[in-house]
C-alpha atoms as a PDB file:
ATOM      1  CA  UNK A   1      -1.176  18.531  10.199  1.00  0.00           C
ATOM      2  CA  UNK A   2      -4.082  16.251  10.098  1.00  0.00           C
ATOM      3  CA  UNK A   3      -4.757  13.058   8.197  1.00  0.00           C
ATOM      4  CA  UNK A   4      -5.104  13.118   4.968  1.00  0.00           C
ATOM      5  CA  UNK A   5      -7.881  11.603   2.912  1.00  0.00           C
ATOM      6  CA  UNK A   6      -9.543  10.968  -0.437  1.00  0.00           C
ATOM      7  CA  UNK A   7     -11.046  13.916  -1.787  1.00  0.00           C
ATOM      8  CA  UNK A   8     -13.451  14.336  -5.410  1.00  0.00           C
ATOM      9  CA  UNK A   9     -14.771  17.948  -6.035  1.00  0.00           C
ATOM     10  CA  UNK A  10     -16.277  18.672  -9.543  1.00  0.00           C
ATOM     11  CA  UNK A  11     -14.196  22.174  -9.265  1.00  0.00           C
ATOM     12  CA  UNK A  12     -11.057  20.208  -8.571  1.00  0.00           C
ATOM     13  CA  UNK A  13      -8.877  18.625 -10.713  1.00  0.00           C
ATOM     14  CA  UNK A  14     -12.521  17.855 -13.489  1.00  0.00           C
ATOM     15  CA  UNK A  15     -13.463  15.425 -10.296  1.00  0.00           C
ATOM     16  CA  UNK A  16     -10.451  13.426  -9.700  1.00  0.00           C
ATOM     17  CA  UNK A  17      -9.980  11.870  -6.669  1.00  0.00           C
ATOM     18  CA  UNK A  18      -7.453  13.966  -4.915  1.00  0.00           C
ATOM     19  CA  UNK A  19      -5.554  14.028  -1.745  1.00  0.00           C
ATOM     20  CA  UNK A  20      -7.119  16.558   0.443  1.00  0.00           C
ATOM     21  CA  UNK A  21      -5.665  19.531   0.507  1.00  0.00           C
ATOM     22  CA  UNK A  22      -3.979  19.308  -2.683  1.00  0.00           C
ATOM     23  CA  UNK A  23      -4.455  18.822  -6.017  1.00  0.00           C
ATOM     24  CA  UNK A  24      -2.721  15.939  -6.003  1.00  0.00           C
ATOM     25  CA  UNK A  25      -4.505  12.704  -7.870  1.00  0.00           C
ATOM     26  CA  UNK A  26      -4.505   9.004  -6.959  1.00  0.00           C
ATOM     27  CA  UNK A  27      -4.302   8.234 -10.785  1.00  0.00           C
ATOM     28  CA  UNK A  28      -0.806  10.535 -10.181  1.00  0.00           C
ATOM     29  CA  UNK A  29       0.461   8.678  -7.623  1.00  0.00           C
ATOM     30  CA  UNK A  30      -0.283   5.438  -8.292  1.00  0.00           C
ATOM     31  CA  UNK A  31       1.215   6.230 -11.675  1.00  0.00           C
ATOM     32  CA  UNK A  32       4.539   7.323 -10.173  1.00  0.00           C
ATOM     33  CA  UNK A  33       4.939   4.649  -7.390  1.00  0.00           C
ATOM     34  CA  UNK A  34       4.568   1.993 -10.626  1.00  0.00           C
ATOM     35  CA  UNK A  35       7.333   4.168 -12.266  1.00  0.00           C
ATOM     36  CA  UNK A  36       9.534   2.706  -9.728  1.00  0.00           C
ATOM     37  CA  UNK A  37       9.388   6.962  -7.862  1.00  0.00           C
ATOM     38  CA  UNK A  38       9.628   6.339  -3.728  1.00  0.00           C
ATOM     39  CA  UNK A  39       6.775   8.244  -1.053  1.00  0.00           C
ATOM     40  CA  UNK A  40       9.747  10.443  -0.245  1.00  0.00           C
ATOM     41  CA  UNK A  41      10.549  11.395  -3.625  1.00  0.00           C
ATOM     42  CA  UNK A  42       6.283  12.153  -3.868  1.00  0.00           C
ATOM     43  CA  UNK A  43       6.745  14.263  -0.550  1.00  0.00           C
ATOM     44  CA  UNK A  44       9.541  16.061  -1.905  1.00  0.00           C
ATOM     45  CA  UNK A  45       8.022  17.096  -5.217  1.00  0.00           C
ATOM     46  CA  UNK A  46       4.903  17.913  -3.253  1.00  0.00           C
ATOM     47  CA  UNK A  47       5.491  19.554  -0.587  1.00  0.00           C
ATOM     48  CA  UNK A  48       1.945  19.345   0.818  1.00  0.00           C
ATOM     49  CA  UNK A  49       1.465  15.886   0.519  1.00  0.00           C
ATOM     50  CA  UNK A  50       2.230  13.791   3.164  1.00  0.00           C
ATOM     51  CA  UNK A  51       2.913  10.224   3.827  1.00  0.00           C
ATOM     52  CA  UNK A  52      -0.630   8.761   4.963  1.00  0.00           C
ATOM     53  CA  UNK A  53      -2.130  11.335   2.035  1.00  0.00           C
ATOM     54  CA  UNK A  54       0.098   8.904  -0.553  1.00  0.00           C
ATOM     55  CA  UNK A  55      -1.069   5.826   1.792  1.00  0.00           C
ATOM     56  CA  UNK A  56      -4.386   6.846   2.055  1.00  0.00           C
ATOM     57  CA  UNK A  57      -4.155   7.047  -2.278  1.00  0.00           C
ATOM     58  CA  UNK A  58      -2.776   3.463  -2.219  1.00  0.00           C
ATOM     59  CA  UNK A  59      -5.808   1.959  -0.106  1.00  0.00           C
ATOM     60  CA  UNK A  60      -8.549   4.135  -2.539  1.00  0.00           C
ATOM     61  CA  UNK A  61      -6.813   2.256  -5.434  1.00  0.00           C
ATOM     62  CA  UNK A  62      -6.911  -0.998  -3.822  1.00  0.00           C
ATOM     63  CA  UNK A  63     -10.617   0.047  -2.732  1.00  0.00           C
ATOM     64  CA  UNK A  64     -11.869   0.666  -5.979  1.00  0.00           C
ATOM     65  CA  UNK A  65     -10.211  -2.585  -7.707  1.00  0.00           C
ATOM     66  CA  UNK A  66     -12.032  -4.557  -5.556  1.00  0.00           C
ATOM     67  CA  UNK A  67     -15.617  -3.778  -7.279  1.00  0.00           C
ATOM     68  CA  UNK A  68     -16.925  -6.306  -9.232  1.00  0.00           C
ATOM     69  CA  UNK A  69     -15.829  -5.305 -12.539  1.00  0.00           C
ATOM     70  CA  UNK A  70     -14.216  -6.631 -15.222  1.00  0.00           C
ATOM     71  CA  UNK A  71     -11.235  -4.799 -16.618  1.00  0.00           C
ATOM     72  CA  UNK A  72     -10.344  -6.460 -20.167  1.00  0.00           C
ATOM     73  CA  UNK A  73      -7.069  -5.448 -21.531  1.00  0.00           C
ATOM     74  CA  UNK A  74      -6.182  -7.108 -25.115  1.00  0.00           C
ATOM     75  CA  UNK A  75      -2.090  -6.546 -24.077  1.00  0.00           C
ATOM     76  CA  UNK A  76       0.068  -6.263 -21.107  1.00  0.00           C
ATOM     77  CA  UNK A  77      -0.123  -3.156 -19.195  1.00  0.00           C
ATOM     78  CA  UNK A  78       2.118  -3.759 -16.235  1.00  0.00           C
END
């Protein structure tokens, strides 16, 4: 199978980013892996997922909190 990347398609998932070939979203698995959820227990539940797909989700995340924006939260979130 190859890699798997970032994907965002209007038509898929309203324009989440997804991991190609699924319909899988970042926002999903970065949601889950917080929720304390392993990559195996990901690749089980999705069976076309794979392990650099959730990887390649962890780097987007970490890609996209690097902008220069300012995220102001009144509480805790974490």
């Amino acid at each position: 199978m190859a890699p798997q990347g970032i994907r965002s398609d209007p038509e898929v998932m309203m324009g989440k980013p997804v991991v190609e070939g699924t319909r899988v979203t970042v926002e999903s698995i970065l949601e889950e892996l917080g929720a304390g959820r392993t990559i195996e227990d990901l690749l089980e539940a999705h069976p076309r997922l794979t392990r650099e797909g959730v990887l390649a989700a962890v780097r987007f995340g970490a890609k996209v909190l690097r902008a220069d924006v300012a995220y102001p939260f009144s509480k805790s979130v974490a």
